[in-house]
PDB file of N, CA and C in Angstrom:
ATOM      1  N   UNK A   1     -35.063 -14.337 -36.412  1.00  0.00           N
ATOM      2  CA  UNK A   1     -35.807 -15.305 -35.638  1.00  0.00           C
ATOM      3  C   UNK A   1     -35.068 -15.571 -34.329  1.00  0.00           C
ATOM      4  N   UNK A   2     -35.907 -15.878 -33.315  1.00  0.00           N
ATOM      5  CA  UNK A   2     -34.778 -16.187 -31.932  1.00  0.00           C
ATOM      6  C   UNK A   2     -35.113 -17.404 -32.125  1.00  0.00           C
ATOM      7  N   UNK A   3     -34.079 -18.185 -32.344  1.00  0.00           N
ATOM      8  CA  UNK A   3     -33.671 -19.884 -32.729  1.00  0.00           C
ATOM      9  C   UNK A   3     -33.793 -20.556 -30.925  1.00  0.00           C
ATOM     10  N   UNK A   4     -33.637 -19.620 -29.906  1.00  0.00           N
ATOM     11  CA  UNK A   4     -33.348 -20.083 -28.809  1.00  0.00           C
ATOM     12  C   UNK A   4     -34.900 -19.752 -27.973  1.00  0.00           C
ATOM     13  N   UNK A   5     -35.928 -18.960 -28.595  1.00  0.00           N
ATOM     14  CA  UNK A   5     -37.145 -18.885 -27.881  1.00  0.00           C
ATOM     15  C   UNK A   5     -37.478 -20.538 -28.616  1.00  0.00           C
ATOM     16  N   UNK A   6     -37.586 -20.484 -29.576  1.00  0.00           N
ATOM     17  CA  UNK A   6     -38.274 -21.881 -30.412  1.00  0.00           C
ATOM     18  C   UNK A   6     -38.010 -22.950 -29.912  1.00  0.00           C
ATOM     19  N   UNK A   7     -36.658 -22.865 -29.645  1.00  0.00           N
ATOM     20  CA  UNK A   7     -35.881 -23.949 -29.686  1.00  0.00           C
ATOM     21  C   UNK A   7     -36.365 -24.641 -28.001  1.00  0.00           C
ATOM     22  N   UNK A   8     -36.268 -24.034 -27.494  1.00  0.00           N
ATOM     23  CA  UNK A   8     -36.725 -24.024 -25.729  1.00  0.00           C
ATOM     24  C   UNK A   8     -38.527 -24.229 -25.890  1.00  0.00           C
ATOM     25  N   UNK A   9     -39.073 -23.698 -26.605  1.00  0.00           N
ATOM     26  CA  UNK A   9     -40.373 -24.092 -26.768  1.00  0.00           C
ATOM     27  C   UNK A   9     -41.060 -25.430 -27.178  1.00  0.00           C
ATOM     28  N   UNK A  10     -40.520 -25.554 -28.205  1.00  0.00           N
ATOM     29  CA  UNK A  10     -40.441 -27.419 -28.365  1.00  0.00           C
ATOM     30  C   UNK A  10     -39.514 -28.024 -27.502  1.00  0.00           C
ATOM     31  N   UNK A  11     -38.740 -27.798 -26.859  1.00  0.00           N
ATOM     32  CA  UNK A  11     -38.231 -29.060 -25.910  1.00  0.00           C
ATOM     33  C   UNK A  11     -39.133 -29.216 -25.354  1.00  0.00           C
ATOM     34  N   UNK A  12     -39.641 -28.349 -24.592  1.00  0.00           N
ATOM     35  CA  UNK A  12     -40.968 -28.223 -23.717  1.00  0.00           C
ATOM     36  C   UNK A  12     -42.625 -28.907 -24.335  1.00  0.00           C
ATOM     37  N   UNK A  13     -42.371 -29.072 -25.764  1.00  0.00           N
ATOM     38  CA  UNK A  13     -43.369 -29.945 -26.272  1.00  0.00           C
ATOM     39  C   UNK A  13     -44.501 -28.748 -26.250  1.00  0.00           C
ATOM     40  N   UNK A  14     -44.100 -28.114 -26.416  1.00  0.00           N
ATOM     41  CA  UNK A  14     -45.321 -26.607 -26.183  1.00  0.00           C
ATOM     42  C   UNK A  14     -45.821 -25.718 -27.561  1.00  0.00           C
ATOM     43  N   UNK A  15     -47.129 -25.488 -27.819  1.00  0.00           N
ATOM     44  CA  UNK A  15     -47.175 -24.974 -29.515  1.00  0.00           C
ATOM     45  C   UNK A  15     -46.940 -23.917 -29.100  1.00  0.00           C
ATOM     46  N   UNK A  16     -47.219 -22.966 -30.300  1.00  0.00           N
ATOM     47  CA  UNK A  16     -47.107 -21.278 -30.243  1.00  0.00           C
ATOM     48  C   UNK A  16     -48.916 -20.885 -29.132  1.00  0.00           C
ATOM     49  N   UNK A  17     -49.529 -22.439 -29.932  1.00  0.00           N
ATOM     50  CA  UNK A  17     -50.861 -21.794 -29.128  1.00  0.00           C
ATOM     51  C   UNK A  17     -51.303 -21.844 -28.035  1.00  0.00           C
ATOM     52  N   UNK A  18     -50.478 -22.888 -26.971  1.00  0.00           N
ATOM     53  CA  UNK A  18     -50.298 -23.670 -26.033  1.00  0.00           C
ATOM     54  C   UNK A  18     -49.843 -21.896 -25.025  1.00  0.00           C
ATOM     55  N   UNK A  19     -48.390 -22.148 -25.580  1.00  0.00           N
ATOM     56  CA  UNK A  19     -47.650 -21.088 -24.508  1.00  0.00           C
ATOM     57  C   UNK A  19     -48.618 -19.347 -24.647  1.00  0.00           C
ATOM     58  N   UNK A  20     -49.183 -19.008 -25.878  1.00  0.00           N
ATOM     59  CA  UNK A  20     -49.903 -17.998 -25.878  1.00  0.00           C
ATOM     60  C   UNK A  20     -50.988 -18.092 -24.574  1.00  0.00           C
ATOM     61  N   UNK A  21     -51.555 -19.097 -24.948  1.00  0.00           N
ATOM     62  CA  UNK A  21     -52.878 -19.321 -23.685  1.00  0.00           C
ATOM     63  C   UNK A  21     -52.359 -19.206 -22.558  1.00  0.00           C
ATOM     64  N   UNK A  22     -50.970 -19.616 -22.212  1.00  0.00           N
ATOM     65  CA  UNK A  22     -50.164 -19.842 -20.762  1.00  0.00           C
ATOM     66  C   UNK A  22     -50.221 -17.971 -20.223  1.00  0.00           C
ATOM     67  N   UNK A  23     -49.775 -17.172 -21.647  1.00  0.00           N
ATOM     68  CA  UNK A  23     -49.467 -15.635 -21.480  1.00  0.00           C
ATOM     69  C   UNK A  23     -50.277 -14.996 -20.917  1.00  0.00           C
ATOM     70  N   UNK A  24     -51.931 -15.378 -21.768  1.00  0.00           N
ATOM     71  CA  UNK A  24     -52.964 -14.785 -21.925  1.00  0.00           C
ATOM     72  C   UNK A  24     -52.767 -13.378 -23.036  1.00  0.00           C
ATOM     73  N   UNK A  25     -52.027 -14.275 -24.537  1.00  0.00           N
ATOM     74  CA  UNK A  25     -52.087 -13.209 -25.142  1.00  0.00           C
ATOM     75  C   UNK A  25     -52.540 -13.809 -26.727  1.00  0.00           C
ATOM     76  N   UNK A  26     -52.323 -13.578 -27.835  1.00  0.00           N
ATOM     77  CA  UNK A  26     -52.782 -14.051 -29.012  1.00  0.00           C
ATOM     78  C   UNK A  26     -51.610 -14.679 -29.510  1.00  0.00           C
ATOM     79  N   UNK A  27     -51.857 -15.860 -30.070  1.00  0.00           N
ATOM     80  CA  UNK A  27     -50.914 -16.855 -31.068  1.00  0.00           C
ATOM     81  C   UNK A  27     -50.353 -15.662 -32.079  1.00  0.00           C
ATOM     82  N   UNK A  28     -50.914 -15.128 -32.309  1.00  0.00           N
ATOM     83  CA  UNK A  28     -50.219 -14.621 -33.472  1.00  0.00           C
ATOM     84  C   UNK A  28     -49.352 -13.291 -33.142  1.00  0.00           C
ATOM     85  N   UNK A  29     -49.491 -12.608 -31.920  1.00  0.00           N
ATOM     86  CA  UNK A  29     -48.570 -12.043 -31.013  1.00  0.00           C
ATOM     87  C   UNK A  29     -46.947 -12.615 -30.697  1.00  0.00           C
ATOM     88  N   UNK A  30     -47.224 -14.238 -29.735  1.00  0.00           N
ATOM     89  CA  UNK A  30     -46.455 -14.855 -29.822  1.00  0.00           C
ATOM     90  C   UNK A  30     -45.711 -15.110 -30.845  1.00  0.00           C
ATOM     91  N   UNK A  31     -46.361 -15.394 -31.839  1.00  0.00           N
ATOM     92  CA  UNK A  31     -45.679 -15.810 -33.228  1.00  0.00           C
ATOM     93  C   UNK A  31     -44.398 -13.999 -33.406  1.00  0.00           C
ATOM     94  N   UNK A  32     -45.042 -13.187 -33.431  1.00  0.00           N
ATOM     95  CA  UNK A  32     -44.331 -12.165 -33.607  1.00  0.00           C
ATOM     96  C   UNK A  32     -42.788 -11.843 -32.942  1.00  0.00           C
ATOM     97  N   UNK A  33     -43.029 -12.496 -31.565  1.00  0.00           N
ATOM     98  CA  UNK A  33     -41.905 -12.179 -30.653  1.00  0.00           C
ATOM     99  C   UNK A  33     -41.246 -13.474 -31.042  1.00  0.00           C
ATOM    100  N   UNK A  34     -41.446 -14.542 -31.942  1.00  0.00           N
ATOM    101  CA  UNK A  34     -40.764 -15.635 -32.055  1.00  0.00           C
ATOM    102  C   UNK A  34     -39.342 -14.903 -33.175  1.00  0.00           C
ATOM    103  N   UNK A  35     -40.354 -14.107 -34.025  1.00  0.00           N
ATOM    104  CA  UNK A  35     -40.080 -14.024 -35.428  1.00  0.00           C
ATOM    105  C   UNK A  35     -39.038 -12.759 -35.192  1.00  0.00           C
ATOM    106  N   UNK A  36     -39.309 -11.566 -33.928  1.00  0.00           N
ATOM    107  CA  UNK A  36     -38.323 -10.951 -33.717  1.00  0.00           C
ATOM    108  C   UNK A  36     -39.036  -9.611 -34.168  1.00  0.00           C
ATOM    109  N   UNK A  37     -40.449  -9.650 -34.700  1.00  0.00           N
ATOM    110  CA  UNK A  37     -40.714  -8.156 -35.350  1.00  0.00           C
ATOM    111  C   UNK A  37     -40.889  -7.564 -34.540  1.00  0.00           C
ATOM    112  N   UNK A  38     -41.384  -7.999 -33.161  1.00  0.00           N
ATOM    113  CA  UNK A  38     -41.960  -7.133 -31.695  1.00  0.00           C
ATOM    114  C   UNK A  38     -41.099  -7.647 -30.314  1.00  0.00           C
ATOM    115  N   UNK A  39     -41.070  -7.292 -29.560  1.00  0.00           N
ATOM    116  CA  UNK A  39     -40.180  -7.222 -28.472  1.00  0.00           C
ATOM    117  C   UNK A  39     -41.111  -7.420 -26.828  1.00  0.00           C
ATOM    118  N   UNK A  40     -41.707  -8.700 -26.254  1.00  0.00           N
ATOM    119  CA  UNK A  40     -42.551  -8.768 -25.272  1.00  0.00           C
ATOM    120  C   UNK A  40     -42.034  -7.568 -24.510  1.00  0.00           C
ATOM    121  N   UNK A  41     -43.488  -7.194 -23.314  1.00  0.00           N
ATOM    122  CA  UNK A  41     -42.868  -6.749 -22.397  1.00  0.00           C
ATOM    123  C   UNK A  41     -42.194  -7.019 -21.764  1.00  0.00           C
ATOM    124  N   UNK A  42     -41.981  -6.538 -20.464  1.00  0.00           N
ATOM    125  CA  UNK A  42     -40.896  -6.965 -19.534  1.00  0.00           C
ATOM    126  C   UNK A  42     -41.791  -8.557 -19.308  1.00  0.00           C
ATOM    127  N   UNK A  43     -42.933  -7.812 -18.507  1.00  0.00           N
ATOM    128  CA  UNK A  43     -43.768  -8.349 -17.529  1.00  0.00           C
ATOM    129  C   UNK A  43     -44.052  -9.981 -18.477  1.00  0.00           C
ATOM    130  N   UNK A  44     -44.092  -9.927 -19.806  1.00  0.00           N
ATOM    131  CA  UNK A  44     -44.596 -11.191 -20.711  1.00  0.00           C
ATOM    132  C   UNK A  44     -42.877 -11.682 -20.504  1.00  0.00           C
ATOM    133  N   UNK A  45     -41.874 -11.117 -21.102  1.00  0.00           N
ATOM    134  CA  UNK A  45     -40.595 -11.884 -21.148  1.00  0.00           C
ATOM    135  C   UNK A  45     -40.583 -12.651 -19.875  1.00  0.00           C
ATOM    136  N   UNK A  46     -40.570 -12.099 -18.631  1.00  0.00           N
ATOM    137  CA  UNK A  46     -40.279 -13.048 -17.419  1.00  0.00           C
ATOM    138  C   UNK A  46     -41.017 -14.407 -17.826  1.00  0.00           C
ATOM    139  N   UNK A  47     -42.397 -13.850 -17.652  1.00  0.00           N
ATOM    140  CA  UNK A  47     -42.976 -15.329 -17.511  1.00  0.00           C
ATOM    141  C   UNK A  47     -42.994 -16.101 -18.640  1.00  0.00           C
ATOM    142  N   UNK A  48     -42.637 -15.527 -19.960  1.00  0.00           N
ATOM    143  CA  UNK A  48     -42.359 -16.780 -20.792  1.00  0.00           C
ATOM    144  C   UNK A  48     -40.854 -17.291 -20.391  1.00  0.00           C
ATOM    145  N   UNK A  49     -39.707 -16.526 -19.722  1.00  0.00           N
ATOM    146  CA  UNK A  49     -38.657 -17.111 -19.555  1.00  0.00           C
ATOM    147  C   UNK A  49     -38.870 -17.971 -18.417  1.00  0.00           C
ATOM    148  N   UNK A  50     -40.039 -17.822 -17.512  1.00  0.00           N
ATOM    149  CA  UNK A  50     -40.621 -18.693 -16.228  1.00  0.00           C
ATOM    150  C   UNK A  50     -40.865 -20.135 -17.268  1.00  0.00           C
ATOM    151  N   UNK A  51     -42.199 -19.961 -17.720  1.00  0.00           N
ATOM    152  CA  UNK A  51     -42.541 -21.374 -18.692  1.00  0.00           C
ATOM    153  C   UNK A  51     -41.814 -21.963 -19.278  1.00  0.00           C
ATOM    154  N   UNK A  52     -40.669 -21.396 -19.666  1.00  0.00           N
ATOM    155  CA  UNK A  52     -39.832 -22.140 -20.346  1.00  0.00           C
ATOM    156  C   UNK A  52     -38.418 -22.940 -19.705  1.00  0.00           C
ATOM    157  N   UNK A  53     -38.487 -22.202 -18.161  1.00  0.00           N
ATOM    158  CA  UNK A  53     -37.590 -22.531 -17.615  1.00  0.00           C
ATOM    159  C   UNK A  53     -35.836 -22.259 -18.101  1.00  0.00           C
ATOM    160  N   UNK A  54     -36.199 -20.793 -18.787  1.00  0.00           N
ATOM    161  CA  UNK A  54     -34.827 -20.861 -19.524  1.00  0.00           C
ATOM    162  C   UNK A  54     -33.972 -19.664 -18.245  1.00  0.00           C
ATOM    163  N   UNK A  55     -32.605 -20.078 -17.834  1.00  0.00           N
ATOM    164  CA  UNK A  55     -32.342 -18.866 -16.489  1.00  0.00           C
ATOM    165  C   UNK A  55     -31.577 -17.902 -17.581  1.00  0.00           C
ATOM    166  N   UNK A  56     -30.979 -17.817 -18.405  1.00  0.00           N
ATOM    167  CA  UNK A  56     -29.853 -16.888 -18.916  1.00  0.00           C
ATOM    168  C   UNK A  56     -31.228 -15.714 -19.409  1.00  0.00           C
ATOM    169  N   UNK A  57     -30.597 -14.394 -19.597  1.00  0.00           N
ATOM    170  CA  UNK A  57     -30.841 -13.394 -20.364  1.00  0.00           C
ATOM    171  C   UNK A  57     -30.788 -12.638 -21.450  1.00  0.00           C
ATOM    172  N   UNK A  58     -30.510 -14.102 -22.746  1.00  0.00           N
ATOM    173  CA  UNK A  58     -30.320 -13.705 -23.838  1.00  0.00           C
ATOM    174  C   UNK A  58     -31.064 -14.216 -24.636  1.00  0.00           C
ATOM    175  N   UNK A  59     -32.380 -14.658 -24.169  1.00  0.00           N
ATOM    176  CA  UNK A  59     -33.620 -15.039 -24.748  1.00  0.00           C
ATOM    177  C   UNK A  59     -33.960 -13.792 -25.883  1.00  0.00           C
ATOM    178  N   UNK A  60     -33.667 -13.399 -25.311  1.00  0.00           N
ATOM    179  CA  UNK A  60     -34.881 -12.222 -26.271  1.00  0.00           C
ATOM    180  C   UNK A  60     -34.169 -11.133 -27.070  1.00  0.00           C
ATOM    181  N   UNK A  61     -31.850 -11.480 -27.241  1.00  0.00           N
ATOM    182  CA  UNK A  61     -31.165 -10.619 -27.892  1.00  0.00           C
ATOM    183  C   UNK A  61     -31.714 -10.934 -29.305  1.00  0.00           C
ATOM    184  N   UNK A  62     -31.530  -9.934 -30.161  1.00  0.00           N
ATOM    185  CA  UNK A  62     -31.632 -10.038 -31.534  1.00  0.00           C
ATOM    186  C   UNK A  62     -30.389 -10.644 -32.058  1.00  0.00           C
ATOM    187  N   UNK A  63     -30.630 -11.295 -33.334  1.00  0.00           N
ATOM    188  CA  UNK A  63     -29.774 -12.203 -33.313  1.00  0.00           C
ATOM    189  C   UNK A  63     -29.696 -12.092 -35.328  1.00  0.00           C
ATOM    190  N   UNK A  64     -28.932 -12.413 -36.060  1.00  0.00           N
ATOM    191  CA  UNK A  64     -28.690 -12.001 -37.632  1.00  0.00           C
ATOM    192  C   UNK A  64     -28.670 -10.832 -37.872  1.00  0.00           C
ATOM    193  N   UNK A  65     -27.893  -9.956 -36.708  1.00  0.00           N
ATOM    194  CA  UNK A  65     -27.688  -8.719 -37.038  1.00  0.00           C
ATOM    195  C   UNK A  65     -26.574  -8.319 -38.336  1.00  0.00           C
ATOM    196  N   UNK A  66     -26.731  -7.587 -38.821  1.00  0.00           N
ATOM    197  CA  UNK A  66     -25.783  -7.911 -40.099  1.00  0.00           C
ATOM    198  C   UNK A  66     -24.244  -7.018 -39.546  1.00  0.00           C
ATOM    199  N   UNK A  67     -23.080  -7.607 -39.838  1.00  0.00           N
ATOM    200  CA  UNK A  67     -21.953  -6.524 -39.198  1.00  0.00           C
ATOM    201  C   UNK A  67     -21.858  -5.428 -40.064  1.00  0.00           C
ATOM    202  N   UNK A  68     -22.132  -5.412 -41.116  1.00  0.00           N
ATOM    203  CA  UNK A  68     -21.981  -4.042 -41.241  1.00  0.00           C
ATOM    204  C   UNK A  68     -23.267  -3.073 -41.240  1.00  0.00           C
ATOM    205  N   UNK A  69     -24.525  -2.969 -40.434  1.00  0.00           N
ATOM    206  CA  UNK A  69     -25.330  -2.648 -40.448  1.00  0.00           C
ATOM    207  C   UNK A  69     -25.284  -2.038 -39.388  1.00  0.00           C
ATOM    208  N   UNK A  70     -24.911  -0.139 -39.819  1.00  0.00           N
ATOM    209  CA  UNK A  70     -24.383   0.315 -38.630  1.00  0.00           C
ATOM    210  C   UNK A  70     -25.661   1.438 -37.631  1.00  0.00           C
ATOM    211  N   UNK A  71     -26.605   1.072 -38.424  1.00  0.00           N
ATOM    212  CA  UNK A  71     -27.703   1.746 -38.112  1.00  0.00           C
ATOM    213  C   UNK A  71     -28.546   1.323 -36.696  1.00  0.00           C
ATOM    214  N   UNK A  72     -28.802   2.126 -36.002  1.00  0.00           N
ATOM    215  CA  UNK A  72     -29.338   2.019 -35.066  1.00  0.00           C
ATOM    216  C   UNK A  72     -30.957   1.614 -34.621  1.00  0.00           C
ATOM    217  N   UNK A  73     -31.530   0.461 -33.630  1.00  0.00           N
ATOM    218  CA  UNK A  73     -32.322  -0.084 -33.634  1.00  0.00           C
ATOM    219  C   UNK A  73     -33.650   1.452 -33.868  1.00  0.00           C
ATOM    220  N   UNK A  74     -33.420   2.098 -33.377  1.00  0.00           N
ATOM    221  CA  UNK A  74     -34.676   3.425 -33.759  1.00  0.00           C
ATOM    222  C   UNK A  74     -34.476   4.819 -34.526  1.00  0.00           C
ATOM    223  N   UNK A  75     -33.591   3.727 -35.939  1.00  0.00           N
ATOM    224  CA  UNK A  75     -33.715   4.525 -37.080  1.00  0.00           C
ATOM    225  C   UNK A  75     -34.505   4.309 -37.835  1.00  0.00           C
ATOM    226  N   UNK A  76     -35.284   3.872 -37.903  1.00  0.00           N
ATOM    227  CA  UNK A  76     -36.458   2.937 -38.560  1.00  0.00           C
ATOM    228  C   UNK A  76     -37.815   4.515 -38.561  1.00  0.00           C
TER     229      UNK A  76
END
């Protein structure tokens, strides 16, 4: 889960369905990039990092990576 998209989303007092409509994309999209299964585009990351007003660039690192999980993101 990115604890720091969420987390920045409710400060902002903003639902999942709120900021989707802001995207022009589906709640349940959003929900996905919350949850970490999908990865916005570029073009969606900016402007949700715009709406949210967040400046750093680690919005969108993956995060409960396990340390010994030495496998690579496109071994899947």
């Amino acid at each position: 889960m990115r604890d720091i998209l969420i987390k920045c989303r409710k400060k902002k007092k903003l639902t999942q369905e709120n900021i989707s409509k802001m995207l022009g994309i589906g709640r349940s999209t959003y929900n996905a990039y919350e949850l970490g299964t999908i990865n916005p585009p570029l073009k969606i990351a900016l402007k949700i990092k715009e709406i949210l007003n967040y400046k750093n660039d680690d919005i969108f690192l993956i995060q409960n990576v396990s340390k010994t999980d030495n496998s690579s993101p496109n071994d899947s």
